[in-house]
PDB file of N, CA and C in Angstrom:
ATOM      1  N   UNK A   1     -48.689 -72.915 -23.361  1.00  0.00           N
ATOM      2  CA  UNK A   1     -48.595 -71.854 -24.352  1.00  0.00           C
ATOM      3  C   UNK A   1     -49.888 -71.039 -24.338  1.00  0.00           C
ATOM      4  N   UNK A   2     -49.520 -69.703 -24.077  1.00  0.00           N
ATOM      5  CA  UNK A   2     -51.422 -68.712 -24.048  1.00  0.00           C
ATOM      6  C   UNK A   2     -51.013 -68.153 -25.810  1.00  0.00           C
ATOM      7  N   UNK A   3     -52.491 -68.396 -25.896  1.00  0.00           N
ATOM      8  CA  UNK A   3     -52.914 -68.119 -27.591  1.00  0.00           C
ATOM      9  C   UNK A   3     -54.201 -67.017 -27.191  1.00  0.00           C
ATOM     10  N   UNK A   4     -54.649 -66.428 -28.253  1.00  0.00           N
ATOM     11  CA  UNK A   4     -55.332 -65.469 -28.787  1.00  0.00           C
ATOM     12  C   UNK A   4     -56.889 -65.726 -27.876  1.00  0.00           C
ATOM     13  N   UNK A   5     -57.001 -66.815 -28.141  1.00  0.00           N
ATOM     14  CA  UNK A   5     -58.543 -67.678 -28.055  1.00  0.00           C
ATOM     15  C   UNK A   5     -58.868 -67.762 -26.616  1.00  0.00           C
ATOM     16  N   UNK A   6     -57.696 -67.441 -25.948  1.00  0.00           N
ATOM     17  CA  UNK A   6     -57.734 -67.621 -24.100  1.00  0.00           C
ATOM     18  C   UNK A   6     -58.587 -66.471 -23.624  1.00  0.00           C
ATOM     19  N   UNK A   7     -58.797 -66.696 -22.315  1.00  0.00           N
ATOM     20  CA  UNK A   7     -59.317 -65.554 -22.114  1.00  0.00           C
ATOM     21  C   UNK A   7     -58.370 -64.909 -20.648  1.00  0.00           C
ATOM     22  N   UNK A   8     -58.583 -63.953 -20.392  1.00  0.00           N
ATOM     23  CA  UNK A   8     -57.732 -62.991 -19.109  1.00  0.00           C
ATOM     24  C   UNK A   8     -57.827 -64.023 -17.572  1.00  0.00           C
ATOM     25  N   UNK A   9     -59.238 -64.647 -17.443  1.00  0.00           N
ATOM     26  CA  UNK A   9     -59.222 -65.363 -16.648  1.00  0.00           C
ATOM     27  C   UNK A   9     -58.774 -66.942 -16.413  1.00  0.00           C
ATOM     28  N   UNK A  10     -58.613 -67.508 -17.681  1.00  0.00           N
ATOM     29  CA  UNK A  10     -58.085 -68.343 -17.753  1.00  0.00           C
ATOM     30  C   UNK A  10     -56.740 -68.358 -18.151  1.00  0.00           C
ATOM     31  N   UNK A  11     -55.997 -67.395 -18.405  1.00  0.00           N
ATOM     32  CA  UNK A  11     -54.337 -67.056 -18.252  1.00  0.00           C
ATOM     33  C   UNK A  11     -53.763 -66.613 -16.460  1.00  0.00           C
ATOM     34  N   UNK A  12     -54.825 -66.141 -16.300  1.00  0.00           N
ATOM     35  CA  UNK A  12     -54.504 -65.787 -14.302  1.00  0.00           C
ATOM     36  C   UNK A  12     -54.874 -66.787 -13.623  1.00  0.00           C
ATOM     37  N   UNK A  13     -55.545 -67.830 -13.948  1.00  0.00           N
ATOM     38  CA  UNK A  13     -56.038 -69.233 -13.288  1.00  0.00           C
ATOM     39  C   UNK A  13     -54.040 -69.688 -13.572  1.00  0.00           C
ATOM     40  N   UNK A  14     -53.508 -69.756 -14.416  1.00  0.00           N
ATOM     41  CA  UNK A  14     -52.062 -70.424 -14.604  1.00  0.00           C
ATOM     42  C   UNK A  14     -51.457 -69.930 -13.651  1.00  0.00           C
ATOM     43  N   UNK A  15     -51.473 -68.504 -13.371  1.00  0.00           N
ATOM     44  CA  UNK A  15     -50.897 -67.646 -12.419  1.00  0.00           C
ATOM     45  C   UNK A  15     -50.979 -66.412 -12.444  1.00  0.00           C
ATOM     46  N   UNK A  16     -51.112 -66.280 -11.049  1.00  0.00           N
ATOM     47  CA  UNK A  16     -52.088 -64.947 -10.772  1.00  0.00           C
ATOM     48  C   UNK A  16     -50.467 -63.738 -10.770  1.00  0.00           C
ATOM     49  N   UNK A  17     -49.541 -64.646 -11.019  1.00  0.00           N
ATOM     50  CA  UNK A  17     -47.906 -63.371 -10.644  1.00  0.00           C
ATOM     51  C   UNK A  17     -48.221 -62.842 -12.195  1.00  0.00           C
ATOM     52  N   UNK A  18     -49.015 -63.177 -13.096  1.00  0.00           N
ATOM     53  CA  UNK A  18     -48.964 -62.274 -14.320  1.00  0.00           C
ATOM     54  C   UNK A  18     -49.535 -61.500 -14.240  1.00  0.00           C
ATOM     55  N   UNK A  19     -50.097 -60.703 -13.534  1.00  0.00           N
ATOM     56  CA  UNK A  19     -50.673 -59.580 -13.448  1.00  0.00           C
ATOM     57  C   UNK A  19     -50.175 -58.553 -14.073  1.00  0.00           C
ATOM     58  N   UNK A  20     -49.267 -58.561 -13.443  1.00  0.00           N
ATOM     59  CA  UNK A  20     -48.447 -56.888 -14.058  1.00  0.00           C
ATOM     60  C   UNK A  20     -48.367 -56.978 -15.519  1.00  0.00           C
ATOM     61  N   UNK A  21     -47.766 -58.379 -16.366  1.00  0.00           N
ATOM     62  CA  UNK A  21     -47.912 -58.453 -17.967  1.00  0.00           C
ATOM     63  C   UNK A  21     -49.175 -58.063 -18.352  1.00  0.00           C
ATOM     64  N   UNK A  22     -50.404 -57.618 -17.863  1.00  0.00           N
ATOM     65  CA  UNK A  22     -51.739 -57.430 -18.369  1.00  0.00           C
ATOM     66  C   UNK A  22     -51.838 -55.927 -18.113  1.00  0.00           C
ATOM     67  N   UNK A  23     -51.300 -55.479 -17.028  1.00  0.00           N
ATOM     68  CA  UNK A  23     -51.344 -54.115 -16.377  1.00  0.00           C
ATOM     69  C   UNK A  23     -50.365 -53.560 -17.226  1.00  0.00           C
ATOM     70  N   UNK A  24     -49.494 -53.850 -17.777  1.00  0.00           N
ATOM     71  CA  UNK A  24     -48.534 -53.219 -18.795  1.00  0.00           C
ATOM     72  C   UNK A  24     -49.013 -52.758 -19.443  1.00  0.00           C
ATOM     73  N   UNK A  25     -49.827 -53.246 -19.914  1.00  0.00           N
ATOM     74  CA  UNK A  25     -50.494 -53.052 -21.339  1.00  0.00           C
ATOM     75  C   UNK A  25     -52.005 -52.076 -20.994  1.00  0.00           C
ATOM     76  N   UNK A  26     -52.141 -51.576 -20.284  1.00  0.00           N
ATOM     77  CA  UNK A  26     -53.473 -51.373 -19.505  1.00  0.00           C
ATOM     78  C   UNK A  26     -54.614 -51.839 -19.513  1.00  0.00           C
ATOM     79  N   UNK A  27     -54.558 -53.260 -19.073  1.00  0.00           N
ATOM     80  CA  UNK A  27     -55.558 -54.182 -18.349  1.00  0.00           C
ATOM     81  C   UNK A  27     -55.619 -54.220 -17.325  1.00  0.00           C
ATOM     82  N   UNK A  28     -56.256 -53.612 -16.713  1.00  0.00           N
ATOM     83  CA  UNK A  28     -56.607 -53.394 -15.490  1.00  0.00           C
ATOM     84  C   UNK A  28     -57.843 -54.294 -14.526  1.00  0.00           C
ATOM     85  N   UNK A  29     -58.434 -54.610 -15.464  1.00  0.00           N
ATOM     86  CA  UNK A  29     -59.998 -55.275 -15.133  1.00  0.00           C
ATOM     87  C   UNK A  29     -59.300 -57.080 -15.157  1.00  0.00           C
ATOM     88  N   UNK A  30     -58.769 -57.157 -14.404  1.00  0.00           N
ATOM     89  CA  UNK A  30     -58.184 -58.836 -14.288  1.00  0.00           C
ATOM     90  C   UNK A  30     -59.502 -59.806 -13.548  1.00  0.00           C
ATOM     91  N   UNK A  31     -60.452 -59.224 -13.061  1.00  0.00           N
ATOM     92  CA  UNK A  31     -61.385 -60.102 -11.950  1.00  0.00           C
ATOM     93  C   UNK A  31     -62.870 -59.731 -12.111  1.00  0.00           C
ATOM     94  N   UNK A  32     -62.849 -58.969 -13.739  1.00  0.00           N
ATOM     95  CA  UNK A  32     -64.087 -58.312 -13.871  1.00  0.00           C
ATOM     96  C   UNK A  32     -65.181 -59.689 -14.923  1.00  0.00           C
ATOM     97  N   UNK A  33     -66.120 -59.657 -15.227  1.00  0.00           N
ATOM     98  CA  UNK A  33     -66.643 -60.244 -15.504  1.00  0.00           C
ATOM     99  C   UNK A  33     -66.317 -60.658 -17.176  1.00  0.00           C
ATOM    100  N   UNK A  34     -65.949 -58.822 -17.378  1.00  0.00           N
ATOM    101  CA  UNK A  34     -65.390 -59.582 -19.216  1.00  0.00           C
ATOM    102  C   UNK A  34     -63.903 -60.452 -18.948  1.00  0.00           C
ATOM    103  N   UNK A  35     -63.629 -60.272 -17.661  1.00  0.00           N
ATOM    104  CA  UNK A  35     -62.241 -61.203 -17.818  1.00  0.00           C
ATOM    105  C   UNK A  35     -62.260 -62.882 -18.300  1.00  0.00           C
ATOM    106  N   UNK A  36     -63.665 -63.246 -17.876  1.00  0.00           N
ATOM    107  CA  UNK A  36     -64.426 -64.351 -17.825  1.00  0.00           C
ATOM    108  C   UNK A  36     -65.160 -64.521 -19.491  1.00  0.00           C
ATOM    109  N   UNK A  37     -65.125 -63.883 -19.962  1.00  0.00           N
ATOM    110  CA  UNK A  37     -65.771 -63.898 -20.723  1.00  0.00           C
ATOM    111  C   UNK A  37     -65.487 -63.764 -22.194  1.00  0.00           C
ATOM    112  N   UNK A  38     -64.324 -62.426 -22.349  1.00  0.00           N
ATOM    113  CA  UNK A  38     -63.789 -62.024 -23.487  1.00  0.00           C
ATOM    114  C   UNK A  38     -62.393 -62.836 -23.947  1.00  0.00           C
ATOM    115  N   UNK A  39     -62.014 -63.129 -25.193  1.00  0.00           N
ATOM    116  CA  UNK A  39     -60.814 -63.951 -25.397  1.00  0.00           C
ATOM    117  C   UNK A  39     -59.770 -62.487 -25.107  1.00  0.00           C
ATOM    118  N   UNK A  40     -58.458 -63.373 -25.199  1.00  0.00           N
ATOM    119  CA  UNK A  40     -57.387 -62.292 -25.516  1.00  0.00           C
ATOM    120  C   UNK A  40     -57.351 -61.313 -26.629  1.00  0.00           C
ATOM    121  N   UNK A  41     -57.977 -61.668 -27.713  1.00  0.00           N
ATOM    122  CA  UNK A  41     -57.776 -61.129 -29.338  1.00  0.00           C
ATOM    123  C   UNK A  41     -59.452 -59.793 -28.684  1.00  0.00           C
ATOM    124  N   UNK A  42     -60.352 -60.344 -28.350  1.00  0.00           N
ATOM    125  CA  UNK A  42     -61.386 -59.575 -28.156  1.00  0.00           C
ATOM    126  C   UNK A  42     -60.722 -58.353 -26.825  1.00  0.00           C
ATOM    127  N   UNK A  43     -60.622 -58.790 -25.899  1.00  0.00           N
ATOM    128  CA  UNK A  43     -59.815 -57.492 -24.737  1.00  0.00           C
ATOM    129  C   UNK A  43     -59.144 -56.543 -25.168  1.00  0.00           C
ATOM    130  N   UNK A  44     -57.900 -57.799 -26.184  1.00  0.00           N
ATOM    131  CA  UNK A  44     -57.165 -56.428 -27.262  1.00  0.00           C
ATOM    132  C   UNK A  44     -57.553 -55.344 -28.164  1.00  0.00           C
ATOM    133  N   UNK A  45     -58.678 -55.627 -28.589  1.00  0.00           N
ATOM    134  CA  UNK A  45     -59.038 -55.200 -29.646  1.00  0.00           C
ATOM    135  C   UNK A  45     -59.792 -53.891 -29.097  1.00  0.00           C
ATOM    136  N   UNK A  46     -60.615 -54.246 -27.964  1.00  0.00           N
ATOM    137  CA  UNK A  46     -61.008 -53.409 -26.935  1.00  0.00           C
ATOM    138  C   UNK A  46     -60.284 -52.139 -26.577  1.00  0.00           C
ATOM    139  N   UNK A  47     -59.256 -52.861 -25.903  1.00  0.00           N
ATOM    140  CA  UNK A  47     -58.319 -52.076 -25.144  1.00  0.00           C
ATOM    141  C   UNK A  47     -57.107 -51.567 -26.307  1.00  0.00           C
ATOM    142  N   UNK A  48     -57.535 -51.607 -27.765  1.00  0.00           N
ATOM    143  CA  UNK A  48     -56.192 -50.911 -28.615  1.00  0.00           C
ATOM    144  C   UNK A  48     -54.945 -51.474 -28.634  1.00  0.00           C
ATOM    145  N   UNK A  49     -55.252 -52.595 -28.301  1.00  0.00           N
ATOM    146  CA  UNK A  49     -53.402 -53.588 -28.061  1.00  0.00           C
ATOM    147  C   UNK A  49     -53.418 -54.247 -29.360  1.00  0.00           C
ATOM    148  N   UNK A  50     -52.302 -54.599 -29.230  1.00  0.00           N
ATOM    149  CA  UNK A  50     -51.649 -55.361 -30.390  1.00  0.00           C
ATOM    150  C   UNK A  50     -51.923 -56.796 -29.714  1.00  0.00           C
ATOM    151  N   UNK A  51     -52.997 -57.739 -30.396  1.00  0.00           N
ATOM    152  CA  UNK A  51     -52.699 -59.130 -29.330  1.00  0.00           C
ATOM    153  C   UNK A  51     -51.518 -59.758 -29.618  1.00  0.00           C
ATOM    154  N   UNK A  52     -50.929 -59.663 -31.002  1.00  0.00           N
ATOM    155  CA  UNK A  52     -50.269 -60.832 -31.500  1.00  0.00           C
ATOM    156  C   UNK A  52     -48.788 -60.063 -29.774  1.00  0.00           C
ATOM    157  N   UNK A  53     -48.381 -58.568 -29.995  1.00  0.00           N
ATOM    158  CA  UNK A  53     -47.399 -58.505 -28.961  1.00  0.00           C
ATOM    159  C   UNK A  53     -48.023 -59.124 -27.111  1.00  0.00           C
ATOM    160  N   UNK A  54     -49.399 -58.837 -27.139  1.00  0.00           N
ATOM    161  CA  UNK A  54     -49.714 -59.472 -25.626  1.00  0.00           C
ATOM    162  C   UNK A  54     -49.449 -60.789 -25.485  1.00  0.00           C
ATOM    163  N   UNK A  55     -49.806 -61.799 -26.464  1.00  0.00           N
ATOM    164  CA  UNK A  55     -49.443 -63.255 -26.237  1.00  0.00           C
ATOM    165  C   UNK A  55     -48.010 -63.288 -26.033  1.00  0.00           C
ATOM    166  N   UNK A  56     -47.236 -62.756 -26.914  1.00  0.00           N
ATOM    167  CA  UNK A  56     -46.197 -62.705 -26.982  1.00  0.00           C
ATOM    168  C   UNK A  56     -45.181 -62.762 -25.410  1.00  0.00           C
ATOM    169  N   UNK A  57     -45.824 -61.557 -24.843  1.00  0.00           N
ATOM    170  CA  UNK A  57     -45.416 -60.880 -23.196  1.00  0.00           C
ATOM    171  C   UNK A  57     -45.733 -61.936 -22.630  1.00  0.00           C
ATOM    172  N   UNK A  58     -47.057 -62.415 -22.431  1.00  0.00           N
ATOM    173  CA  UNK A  58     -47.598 -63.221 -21.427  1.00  0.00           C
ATOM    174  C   UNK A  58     -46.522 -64.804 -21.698  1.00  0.00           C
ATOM    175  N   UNK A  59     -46.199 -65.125 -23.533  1.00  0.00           N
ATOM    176  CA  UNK A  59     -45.472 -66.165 -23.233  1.00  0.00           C
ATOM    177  C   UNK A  59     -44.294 -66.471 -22.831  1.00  0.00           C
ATOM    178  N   UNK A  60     -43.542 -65.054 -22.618  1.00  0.00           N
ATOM    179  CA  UNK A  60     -42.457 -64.995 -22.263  1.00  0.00           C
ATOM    180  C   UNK A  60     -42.615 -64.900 -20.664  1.00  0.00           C
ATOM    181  N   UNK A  61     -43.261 -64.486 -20.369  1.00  0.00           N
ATOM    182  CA  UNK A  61     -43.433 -64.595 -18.980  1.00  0.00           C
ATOM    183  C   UNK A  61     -43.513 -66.112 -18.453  1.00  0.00           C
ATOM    184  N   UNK A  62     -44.207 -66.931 -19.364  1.00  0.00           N
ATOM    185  CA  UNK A  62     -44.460 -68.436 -18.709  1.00  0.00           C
ATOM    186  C   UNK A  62     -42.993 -69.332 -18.634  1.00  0.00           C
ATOM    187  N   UNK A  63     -43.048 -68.184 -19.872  1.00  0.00           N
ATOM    188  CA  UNK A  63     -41.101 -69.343 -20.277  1.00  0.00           C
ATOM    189  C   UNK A  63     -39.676 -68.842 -19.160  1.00  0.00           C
ATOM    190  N   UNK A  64     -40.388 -67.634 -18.915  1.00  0.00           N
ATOM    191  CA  UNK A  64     -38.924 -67.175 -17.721  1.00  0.00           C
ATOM    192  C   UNK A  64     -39.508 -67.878 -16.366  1.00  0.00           C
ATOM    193  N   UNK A  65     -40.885 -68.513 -16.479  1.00  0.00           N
ATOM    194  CA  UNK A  65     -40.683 -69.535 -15.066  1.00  0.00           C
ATOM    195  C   UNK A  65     -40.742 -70.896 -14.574  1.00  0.00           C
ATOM    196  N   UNK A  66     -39.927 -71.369 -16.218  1.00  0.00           N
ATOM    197  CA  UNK A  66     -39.633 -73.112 -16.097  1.00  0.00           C
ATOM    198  C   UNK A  66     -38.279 -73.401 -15.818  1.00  0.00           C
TER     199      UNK A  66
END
């Protein structure tokens, strides 16, 4: 389950096919240093997203590949 507290690089360590769920949203910086660094709730907040809908995407993404 990806929560708020994760960060970009440790959701693409699960799998790197989520890319595009981050690029949706325009995250673009997947390999940059704040990827490493910033949680999900902090990127969002950054980047003008809604986190509670990004977790959301990203968990549906994990769940369409069990």
């Amino acid at each position: 389950m990806i929560t708020a507290d994760m960060t970009i690089a440790s959701v693409m360590k699960l799998d790197p096919e989520v890319a595009p769920v981050f690029m949706s949203y325009g995250m673009h910086c997947l390999y940059c240093p704040h990827a490493s660094a910033e949680s999900l709730a902090e990127a969002s907040r950054v980047h003008g997203i809604d986190v509670n809908e990004l977790v959301k995407a990203l968990n549906t993404y994990f769940d369409s590949k069990k």
